[in-house]
N, C-alpha and C. Protein backbone atom coordinates (compact mmCIF):
# COMPACT_ATOMS: atom_id res chain seq x y z
N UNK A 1 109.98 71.70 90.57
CA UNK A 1 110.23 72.31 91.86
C UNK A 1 111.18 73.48 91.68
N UNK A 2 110.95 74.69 91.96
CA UNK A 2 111.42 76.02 92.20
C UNK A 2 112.84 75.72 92.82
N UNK A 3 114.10 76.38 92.17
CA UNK A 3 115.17 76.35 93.30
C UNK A 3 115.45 77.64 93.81
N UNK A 4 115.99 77.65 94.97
CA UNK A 4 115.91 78.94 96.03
C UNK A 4 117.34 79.38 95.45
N UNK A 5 117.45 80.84 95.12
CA UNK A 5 118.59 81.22 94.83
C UNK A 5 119.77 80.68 96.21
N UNK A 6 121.23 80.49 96.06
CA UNK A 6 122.03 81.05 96.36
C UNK A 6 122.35 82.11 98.06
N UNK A 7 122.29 82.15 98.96
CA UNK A 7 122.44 83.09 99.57
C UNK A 7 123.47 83.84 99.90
N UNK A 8 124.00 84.35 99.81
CA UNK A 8 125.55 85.03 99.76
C UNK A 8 125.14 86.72 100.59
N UNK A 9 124.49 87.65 100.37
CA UNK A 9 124.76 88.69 100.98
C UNK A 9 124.56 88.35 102.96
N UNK A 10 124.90 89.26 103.36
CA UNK A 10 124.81 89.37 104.61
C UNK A 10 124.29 90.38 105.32
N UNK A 11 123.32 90.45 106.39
CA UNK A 11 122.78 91.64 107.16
C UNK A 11 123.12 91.24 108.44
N UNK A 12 124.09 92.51 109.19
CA UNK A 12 124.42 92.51 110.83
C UNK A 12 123.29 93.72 111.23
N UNK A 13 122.92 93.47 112.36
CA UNK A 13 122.15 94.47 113.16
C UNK A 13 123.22 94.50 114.85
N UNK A 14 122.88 95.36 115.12
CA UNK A 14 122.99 95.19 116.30
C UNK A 14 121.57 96.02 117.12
N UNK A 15 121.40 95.01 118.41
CA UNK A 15 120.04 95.25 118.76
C UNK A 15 119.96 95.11 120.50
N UNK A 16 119.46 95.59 121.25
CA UNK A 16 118.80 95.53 123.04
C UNK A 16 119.13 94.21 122.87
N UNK A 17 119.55 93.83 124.17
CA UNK A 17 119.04 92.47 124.91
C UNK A 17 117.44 92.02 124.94
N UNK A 18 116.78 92.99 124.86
CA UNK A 18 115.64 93.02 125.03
C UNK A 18 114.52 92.49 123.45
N UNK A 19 115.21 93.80 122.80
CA UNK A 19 114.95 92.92 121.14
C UNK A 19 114.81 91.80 120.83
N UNK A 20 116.62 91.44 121.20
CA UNK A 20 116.91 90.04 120.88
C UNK A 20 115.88 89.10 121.58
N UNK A 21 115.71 89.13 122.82
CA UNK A 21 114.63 88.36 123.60
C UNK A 21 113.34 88.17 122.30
N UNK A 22 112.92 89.32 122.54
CA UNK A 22 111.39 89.17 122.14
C UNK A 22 111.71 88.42 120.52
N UNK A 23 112.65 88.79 120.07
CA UNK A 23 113.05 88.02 118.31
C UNK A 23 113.27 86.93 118.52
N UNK A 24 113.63 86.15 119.94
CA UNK A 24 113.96 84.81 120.09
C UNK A 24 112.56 84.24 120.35
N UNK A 25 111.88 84.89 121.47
CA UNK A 25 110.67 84.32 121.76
C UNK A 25 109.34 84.26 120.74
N UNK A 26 109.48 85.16 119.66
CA UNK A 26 109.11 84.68 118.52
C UNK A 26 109.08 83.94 117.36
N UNK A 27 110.28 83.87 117.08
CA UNK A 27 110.68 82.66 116.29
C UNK A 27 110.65 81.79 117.09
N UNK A 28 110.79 81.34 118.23
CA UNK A 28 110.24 79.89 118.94
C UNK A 28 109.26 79.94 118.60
N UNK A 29 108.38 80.69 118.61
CA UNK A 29 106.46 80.13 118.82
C UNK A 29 106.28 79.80 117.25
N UNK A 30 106.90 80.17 116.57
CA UNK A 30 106.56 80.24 114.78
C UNK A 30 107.48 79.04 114.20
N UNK A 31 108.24 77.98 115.14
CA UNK A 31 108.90 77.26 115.19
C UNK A 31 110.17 77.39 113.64
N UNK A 32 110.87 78.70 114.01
CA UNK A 32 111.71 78.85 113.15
C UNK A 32 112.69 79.59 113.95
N UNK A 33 113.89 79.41 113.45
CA UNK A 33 115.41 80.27 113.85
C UNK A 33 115.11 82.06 113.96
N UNK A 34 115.80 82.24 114.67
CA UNK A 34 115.93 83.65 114.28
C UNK A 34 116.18 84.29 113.20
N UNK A 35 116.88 84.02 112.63
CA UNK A 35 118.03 84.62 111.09
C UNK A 35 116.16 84.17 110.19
N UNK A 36 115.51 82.92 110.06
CA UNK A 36 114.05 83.34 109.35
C UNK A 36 112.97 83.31 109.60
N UNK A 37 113.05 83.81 111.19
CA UNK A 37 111.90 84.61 111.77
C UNK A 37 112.30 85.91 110.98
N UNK A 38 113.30 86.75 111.71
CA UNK A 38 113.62 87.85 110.80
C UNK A 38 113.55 88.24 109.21
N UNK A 39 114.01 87.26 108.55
CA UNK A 39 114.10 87.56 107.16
C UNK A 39 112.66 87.57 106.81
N UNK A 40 111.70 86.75 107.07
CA UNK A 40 110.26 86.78 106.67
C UNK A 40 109.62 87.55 106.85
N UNK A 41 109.35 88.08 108.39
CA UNK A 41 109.01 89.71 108.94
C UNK A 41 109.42 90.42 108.14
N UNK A 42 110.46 90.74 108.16
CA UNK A 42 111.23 91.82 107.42
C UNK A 42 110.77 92.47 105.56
N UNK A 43 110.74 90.75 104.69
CA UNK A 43 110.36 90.70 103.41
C UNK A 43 108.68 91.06 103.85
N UNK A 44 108.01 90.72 104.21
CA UNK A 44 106.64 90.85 104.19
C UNK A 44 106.86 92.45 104.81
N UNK A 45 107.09 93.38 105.48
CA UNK A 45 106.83 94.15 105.68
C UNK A 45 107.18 95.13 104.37
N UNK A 46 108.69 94.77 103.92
CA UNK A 46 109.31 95.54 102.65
C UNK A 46 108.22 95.33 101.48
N UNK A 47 107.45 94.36 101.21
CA UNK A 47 106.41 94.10 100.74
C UNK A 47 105.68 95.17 100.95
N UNK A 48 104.81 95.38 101.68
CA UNK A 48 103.70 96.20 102.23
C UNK A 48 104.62 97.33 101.67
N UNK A 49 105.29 98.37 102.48
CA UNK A 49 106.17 99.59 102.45
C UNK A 49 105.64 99.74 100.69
N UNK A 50 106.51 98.58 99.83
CA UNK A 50 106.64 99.32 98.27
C UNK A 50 105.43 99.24 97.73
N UNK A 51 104.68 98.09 98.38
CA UNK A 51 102.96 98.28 97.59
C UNK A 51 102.49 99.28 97.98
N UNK A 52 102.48 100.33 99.33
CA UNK A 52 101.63 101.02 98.78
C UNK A 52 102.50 102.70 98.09
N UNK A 53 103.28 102.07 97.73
CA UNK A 53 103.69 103.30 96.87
C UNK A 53 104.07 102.97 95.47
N UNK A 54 103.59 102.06 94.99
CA UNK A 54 103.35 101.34 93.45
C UNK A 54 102.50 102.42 92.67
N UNK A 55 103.30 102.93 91.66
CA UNK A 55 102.58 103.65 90.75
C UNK A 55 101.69 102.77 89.92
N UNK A 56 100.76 103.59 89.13
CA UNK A 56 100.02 103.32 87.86
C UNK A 56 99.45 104.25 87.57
N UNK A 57 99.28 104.12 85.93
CA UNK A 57 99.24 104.42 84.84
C UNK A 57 97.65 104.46 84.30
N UNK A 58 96.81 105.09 83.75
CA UNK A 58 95.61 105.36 83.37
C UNK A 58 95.78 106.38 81.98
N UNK A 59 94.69 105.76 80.94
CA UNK A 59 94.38 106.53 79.98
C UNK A 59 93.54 107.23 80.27
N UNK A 60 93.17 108.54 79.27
CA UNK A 60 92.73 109.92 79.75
C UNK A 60 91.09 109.68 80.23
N UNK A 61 90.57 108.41 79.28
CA UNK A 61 89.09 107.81 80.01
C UNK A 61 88.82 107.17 81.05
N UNK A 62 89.86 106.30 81.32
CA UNK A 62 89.98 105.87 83.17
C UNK A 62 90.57 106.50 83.83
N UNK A 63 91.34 107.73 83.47
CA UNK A 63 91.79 108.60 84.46
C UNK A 63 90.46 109.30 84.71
N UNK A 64 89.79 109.89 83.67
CA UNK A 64 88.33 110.67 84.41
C UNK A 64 87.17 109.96 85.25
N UNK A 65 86.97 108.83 84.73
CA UNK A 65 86.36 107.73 85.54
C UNK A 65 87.06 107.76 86.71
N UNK A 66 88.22 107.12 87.18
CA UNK A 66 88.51 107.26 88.02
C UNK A 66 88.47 108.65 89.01
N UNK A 67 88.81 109.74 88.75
CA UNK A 67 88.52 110.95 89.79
C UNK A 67 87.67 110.95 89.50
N UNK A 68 86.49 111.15 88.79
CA UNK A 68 84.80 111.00 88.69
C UNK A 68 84.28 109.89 90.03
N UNK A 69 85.06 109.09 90.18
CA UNK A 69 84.61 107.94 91.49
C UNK A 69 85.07 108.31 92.50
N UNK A 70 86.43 108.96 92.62
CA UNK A 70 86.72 109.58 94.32
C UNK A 70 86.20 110.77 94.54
N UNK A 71 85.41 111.59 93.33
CA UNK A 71 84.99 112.95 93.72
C UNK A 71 83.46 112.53 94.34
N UNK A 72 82.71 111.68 93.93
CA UNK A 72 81.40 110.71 94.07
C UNK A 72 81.43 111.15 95.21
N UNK A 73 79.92 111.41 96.07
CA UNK A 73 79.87 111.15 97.22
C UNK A 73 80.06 109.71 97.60
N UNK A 74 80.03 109.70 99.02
CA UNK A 74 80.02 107.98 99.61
C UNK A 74 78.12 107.75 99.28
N UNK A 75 78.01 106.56 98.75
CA UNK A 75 77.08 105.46 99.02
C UNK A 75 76.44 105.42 100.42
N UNK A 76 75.29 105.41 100.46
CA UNK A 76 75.41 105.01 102.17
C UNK A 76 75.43 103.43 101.76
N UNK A 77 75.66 102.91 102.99
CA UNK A 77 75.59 101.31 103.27
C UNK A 77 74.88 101.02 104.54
N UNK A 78 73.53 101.34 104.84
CA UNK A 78 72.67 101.01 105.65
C UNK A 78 73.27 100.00 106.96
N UNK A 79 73.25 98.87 106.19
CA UNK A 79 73.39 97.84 107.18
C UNK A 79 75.14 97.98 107.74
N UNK A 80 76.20 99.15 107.24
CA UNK A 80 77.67 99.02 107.88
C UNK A 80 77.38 100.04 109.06
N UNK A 81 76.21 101.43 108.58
CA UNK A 81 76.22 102.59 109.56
C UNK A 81 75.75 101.68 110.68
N UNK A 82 74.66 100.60 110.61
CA UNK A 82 74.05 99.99 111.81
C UNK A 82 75.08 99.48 112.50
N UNK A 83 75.92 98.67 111.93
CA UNK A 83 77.03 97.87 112.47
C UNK A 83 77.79 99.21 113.15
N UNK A 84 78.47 99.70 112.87
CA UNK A 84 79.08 100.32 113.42
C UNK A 84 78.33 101.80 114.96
N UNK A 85 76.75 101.67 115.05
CA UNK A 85 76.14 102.63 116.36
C UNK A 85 75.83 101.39 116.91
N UNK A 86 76.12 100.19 116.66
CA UNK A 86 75.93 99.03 117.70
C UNK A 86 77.36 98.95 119.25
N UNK A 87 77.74 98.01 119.77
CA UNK A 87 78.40 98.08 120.60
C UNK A 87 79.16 96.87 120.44
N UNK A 88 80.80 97.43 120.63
CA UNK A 88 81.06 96.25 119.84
C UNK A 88 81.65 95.18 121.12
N UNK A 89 82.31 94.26 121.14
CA UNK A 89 82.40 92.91 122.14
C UNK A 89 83.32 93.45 123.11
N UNK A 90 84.22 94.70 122.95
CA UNK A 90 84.97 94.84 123.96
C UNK A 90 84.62 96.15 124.69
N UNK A 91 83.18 97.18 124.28
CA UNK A 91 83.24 98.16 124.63
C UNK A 91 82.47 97.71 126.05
N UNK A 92 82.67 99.03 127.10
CA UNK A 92 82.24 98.88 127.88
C UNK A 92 80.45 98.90 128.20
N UNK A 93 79.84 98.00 129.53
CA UNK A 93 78.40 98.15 129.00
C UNK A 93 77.84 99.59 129.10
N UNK A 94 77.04 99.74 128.96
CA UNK A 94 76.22 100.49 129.16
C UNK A 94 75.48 100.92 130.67
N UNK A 95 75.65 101.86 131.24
CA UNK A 95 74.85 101.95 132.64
C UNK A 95 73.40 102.33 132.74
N UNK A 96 72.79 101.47 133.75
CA UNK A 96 71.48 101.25 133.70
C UNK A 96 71.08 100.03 133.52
């Protein structure tokens, strides 16, 4: 079993009455405290943020492959163009 580091640093915010509301009324529904409603939001978003600015690295043959594939035209995909001139569940109907 994994042990959880230690917690020792500290983060103050100060925030709306209003904030605070909606941060309370969320961590109720997710049946957790505020302090890790917050911290989880928070890590999962800091997550996202640095993934998509994660470098990498390619040798000079998957570097050409690679821009050789984003210079590519698009593929069609028949059955996504259909999906998408269809109508989807929330658009409005059609008159007539």
């Amino acid at each position: 079993m994994a042990s959880n580091p230690p917690r020792t640093s500290k983060l103050d915010l100060r925030l709306s009455p209003e904030a605070k509301a909606r941060l309370n009324a969320a961590a109720h529904a997710r049946h957790q405290t505020v302090s890790q409603f917050v911290l989880e939001s928070a890590l999962v978003r800091a997550d996202e943020t640095l993934a998509e600015r994660q470098r990498f690295t390619l040798d000079a043959a998957r570097w050409t492959a690679f821009m050789t594939a984003l210079d590519a035209p698009p593929r069609a995909l028949p059955r996504l163009e259909r999906l998408f001139r269809e109508a989807g569940p929330f658009d409005p109907p059609e008159p007539g």
